[in-house]
C-alpha atoms as a PDB file:
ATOM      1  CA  UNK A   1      -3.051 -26.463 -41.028  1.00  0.00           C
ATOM      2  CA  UNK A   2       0.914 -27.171 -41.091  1.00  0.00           C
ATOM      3  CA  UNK A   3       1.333 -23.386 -39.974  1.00  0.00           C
ATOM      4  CA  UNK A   4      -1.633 -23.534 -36.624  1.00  0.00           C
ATOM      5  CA  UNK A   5       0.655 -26.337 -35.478  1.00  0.00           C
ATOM      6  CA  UNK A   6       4.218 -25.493 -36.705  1.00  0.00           C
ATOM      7  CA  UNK A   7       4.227 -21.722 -34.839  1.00  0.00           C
ATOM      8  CA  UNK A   8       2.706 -22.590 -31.306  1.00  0.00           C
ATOM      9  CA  UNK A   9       5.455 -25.518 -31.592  1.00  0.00           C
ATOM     10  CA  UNK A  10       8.539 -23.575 -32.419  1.00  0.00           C
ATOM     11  CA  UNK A  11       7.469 -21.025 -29.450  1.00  0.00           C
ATOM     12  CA  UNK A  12       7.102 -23.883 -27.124  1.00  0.00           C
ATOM     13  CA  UNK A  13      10.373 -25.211 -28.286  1.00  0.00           C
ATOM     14  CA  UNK A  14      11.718 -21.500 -28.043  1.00  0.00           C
ATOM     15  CA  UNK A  15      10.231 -21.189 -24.944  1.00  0.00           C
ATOM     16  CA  UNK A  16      11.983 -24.479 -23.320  1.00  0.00           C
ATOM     17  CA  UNK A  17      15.408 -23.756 -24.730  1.00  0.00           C
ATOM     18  CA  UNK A  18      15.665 -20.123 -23.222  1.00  0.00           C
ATOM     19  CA  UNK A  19      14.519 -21.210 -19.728  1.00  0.00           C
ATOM     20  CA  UNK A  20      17.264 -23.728 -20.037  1.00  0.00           C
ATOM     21  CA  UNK A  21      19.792 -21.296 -21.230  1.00  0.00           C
ATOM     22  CA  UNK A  22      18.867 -18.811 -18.546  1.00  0.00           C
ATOM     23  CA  UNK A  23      17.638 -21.104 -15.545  1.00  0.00           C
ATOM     24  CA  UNK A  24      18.167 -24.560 -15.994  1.00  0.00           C
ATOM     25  CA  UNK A  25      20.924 -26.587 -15.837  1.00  0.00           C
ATOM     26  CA  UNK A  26      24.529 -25.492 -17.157  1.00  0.00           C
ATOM     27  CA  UNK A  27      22.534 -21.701 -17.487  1.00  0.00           C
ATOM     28  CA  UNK A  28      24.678 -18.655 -17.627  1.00  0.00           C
ATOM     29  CA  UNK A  29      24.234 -18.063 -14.149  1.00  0.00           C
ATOM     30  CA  UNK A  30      25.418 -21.340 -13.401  1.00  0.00           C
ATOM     31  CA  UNK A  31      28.378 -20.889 -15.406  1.00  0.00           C
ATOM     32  CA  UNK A  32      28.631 -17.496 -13.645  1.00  0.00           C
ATOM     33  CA  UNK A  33      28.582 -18.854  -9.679  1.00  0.00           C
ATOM     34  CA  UNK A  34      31.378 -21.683 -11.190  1.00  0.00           C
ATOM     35  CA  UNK A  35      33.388 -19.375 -12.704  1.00  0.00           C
ATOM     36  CA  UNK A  36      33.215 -16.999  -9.088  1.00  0.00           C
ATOM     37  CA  UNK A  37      34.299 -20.125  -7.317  1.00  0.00           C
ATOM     38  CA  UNK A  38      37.209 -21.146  -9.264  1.00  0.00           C
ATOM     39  CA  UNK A  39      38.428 -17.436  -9.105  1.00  0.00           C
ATOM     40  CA  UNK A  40      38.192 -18.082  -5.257  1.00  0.00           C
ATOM     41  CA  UNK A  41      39.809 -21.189  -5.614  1.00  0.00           C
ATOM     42  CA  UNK A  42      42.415 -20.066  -7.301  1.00  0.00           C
ATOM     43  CA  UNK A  43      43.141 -17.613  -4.940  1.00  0.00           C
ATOM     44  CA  UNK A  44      43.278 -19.721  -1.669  1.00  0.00           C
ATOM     45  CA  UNK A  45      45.988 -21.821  -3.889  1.00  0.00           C
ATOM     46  CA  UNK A  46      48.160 -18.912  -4.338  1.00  0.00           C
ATOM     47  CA  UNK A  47      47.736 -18.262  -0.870  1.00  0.00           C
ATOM     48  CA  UNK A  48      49.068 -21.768  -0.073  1.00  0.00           C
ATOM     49  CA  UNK A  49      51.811 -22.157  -2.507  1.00  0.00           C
ATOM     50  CA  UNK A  50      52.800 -18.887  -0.715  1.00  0.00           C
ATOM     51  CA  UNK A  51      52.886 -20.485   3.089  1.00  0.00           C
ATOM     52  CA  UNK A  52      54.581 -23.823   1.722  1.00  0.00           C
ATOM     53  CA  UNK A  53      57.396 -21.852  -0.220  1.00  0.00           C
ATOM     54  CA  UNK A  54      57.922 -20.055   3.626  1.00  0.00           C
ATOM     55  CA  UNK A  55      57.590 -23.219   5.230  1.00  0.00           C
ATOM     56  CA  UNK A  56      60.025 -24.954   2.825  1.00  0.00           C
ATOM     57  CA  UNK A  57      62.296 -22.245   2.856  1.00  0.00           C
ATOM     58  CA  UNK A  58      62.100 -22.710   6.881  1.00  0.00           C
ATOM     59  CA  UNK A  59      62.651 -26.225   6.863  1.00  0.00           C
ATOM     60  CA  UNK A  60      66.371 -25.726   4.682  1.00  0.00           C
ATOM     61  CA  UNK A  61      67.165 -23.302   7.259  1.00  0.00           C
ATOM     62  CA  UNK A  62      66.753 -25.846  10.051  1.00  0.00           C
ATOM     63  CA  UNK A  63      68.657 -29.014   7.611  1.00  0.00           C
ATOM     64  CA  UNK A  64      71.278 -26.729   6.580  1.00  0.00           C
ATOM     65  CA  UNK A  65      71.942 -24.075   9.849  1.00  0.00           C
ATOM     66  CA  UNK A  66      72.284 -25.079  13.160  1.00  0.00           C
ATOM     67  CA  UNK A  67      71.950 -21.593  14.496  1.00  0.00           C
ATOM     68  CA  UNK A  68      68.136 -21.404  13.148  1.00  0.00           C
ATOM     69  CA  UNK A  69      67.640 -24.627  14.806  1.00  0.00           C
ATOM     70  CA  UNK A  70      69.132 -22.984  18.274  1.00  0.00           C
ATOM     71  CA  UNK A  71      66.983 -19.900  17.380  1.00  0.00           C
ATOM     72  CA  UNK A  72      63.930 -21.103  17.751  1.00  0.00           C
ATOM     73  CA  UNK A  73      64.625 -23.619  20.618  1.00  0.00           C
ATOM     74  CA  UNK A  74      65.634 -20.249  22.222  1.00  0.00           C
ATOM     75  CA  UNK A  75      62.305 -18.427  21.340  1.00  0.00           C
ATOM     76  CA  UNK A  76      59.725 -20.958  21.454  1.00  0.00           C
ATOM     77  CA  UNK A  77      61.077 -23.314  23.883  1.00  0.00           C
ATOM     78  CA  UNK A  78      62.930 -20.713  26.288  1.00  0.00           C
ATOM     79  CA  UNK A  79      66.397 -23.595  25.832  1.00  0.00           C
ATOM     80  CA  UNK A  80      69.463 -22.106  26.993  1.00  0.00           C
ATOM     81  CA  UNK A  81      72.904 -23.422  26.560  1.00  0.00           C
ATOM     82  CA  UNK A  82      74.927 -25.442  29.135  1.00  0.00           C
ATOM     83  CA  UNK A  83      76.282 -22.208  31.345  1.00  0.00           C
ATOM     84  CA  UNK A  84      73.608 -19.298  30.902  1.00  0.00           C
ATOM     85  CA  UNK A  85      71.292 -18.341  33.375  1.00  0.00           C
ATOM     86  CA  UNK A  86      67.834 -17.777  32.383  1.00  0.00           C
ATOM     87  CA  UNK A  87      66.268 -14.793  34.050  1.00  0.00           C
ATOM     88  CA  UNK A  88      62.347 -13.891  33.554  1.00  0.00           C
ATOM     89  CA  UNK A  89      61.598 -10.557  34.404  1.00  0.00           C
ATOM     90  CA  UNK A  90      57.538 -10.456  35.134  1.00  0.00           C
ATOM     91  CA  UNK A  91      55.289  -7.919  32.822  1.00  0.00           C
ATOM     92  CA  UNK A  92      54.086  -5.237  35.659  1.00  0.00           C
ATOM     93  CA  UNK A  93      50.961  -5.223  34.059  1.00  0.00           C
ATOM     94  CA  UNK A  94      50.233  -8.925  33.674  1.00  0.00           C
ATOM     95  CA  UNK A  95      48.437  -9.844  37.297  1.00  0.00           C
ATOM     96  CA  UNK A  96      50.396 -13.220  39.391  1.00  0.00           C
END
Protein backbone atom coordinates (compact mmCIF):
# COMPACT_ATOMS: atom_id res chain seq x y z
CA UNK A 1 0.00 0.00 0.00
CA UNK A 2 3.00 2.44 1.13
CA UNK A 3 4.52 1.80 -2.48
CA UNK A 4 0.74 2.63 -4.75
CA UNK A 5 1.02 5.93 -2.89
CA UNK A 6 4.78 6.63 -2.36
CA UNK A 7 5.67 6.31 -6.46
CA UNK A 8 2.72 8.38 -8.07
CA UNK A 9 3.87 10.96 -5.21
CA UNK A 10 7.54 11.21 -5.85
CA UNK A 11 6.61 11.62 -9.78
CA UNK A 12 4.24 14.33 -8.93
CA UNK A 13 6.82 15.88 -6.75
CA UNK A 14 9.39 15.16 -9.66
CA UNK A 15 7.13 16.41 -11.95
CA UNK A 16 6.59 19.97 -10.06
CA UNK A 17 10.25 20.53 -9.34
CA UNK A 18 11.42 20.15 -13.09
CA UNK A 19 8.70 22.49 -14.45
CA UNK A 20 10.03 24.87 -11.90
CA UNK A 21 13.58 24.34 -12.79
CA UNK A 22 12.85 24.65 -16.47
CA UNK A 23 9.75 27.13 -16.59
CA UNK A 24 8.90 28.61 -13.51
CA UNK A 25 10.27 31.13 -11.63
CA UNK A 26 14.20 31.68 -11.23
CA UNK A 27 14.27 28.69 -14.32
CA UNK A 28 17.37 28.42 -16.37
CA UNK A 29 15.94 30.40 -18.96
CA UNK A 30 15.27 33.02 -16.64
CA UNK A 31 18.65 33.01 -15.41
CA UNK A 32 19.62 32.91 -19.12
CA UNK A 33 17.52 36.31 -20.40
CA UNK A 34 19.21 38.01 -16.88
CA UNK A 35 22.41 37.02 -17.55
CA UNK A 36 21.90 38.45 -21.60
CA UNK A 37 20.82 41.68 -20.02
CA UNK A 38 23.53 42.34 -17.67
CA UNK A 39 26.03 41.49 -20.55
CA UNK A 40 24.12 44.38 -22.35
CA UNK A 41 24.28 46.38 -19.45
CA UNK A 42 27.54 46.11 -18.99
CA UNK A 43 28.28 47.11 -22.25
CA UNK A 44 26.28 50.44 -22.49
CA UNK A 45 28.47 51.27 -19.15
CA UNK A 46 31.66 50.86 -20.90
CA UNK A 47 30.28 52.81 -23.53
CA UNK A 48 29.60 55.65 -21.04
CA UNK A 49 32.62 55.59 -18.92
CA UNK A 50 34.14 55.97 -22.45
CA UNK A 51 32.11 59.43 -23.42
CA UNK A 52 32.62 60.85 -19.73
CA UNK A 53 36.50 60.14 -19.77
CA UNK A 54 36.24 62.38 -23.41
CA UNK A 55 34.04 64.73 -21.89
CA UNK A 56 36.23 65.11 -18.76
CA UNK A 57 39.23 65.19 -20.63
CA UNK A 58 37.36 68.15 -22.67
CA UNK A 59 36.34 69.99 -19.79
CA UNK A 60 40.45 70.25 -18.40
CA UNK A 61 41.15 71.46 -21.75
CA UNK A 62 38.69 74.33 -21.43
CA UNK A 63 39.85 75.03 -17.22
CA UNK A 64 43.36 74.73 -18.07
CA UNK A 65 43.80 76.26 -22.03
CA UNK A 66 42.41 79.24 -23.15
CA UNK A 67 43.09 78.48 -26.75
CA UNK A 68 40.53 75.35 -26.61
CA UNK A 69 38.14 77.67 -25.10
CA UNK A 70 38.76 80.24 -28.26
CA UNK A 71 38.62 77.07 -30.47
CA UNK A 72 35.45 76.19 -30.14
CA UNK A 73 33.89 79.72 -29.75
CA UNK A 74 35.53 79.93 -33.24
CA UNK A 75 33.88 76.68 -34.61
CA UNK A 76 30.64 76.46 -33.01
CA UNK A 77 29.86 79.97 -32.40
CA UNK A 78 31.57 81.55 -35.64
CA UNK A 79 33.40 84.39 -32.62
CA UNK A 80 36.12 86.24 -34.08
CA UNK A 81 38.57 88.40 -32.32
CA UNK A 82 38.43 92.23 -31.97
CA UNK A 83 40.07 93.12 -35.67
CA UNK A 84 39.25 90.06 -38.07
CA UNK A 85 36.81 90.14 -40.61
CA UNK A 86 34.56 87.29 -40.93
CA UNK A 87 33.89 86.31 -44.50
CA UNK A 88 31.22 83.41 -45.45
CA UNK A 89 31.68 82.14 -48.70
CA UNK A 90 28.09 80.40 -49.75
CA UNK A 91 28.17 76.40 -50.70
CA UNK A 92 27.23 76.59 -54.67
CA UNK A 93 25.26 73.73 -54.15
CA UNK A 94 23.25 74.68 -51.08
CA UNK A 95 20.02 76.68 -52.74
CA UNK A 96 19.43 80.73 -51.03
Amino acid sequence: MLSRLLIPSLVVVFVVLQYKLWVGEGSLAEVATLERDIETQQQAIEEMKKHNMAMQAEIDSFKNDQEAVEARARSDLGMIREGEIYFQIPDKREKP
